[in-house]
N, C-alpha and C. Protein backbone atom coordinates (compact mmCIF):
# COMPACT_ATOMS: atom_id res chain seq x y z
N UNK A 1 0.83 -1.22 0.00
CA UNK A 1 0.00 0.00 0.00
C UNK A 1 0.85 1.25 0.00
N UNK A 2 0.03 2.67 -0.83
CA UNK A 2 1.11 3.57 -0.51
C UNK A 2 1.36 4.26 0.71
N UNK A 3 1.42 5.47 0.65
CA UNK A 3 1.54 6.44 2.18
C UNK A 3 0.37 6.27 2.69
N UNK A 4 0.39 6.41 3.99
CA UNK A 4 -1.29 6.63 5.19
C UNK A 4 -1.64 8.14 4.70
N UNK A 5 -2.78 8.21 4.25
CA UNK A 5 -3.12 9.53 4.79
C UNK A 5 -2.97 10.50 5.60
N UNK A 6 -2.19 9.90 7.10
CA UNK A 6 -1.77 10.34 8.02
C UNK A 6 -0.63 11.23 7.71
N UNK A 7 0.40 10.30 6.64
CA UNK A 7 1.87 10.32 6.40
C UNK A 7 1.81 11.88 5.35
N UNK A 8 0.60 11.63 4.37
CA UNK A 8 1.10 12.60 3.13
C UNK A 8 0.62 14.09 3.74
N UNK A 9 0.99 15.15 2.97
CA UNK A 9 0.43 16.54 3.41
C UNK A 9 -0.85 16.50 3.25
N UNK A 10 -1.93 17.48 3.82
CA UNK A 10 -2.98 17.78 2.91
C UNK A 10 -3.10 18.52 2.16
N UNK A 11 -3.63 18.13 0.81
CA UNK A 11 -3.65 18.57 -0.76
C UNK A 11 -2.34 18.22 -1.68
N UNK A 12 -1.39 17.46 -0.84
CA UNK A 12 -0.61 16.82 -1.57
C UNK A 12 -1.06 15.86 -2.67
N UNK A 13 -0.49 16.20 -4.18
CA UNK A 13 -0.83 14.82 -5.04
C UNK A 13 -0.84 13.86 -5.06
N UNK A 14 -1.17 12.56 -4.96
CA UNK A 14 -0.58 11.47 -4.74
C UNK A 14 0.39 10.89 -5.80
N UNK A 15 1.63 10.79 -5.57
CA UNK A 15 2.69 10.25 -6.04
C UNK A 15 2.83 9.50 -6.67
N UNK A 16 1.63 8.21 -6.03
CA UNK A 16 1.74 6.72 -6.62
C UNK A 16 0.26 6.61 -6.11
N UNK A 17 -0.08 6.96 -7.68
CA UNK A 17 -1.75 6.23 -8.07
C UNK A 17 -1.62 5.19 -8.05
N UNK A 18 -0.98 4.36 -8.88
CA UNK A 18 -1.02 3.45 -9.20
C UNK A 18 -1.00 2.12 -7.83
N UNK A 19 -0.12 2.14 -7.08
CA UNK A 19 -0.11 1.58 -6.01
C UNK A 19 -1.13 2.09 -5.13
N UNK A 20 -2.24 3.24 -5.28
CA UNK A 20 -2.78 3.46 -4.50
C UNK A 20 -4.37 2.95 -5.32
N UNK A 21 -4.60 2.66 -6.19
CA UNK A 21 -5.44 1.88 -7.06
C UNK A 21 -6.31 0.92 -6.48
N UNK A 22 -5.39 0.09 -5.81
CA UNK A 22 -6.86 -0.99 -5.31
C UNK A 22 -7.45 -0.45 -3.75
N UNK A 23 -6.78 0.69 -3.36
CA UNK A 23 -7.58 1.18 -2.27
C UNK A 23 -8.08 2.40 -2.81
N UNK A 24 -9.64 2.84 -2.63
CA UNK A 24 -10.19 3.70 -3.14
C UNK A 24 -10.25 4.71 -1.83
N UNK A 25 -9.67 4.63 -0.81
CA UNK A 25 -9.79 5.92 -0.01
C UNK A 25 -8.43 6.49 -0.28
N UNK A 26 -7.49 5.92 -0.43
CA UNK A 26 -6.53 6.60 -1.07
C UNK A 26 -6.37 7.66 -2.26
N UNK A 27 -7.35 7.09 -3.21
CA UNK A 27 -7.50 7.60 -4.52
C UNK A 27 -8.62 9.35 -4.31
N UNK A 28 -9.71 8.64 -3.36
CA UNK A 28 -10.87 9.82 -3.12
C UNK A 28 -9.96 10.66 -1.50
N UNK A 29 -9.04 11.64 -1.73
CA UNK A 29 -8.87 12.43 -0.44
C UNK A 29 -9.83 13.15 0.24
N UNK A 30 -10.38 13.77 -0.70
CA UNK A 30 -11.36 14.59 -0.50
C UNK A 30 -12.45 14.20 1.09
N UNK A 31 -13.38 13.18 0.04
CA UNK A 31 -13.68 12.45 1.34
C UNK A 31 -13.34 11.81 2.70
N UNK A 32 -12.26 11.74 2.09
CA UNK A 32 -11.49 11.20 3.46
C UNK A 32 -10.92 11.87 4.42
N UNK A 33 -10.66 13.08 4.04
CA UNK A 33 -9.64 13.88 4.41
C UNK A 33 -10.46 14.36 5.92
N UNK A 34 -9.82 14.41 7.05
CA UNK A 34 -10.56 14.47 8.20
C UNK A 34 -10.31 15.68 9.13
């Protein structure tokens, strides 16, 4: 898996879509973002 959400900035791009692909909270920040 890639970075925790915890780990990346917020509004940082994600780096690695691709590895972040089969998890969809990774992909949607927005929502997630807490």
């Amino acid at each position: 898996r890639g970075p925790s959400p915890a780990e990346r900035l917020p509004g940082e791009p994600e780096p690695s879509g691709l590895l972040d692909a089969p998890t969809p909270d990774r992909r949607t920040d927005e929502p997630v973002t807490v």
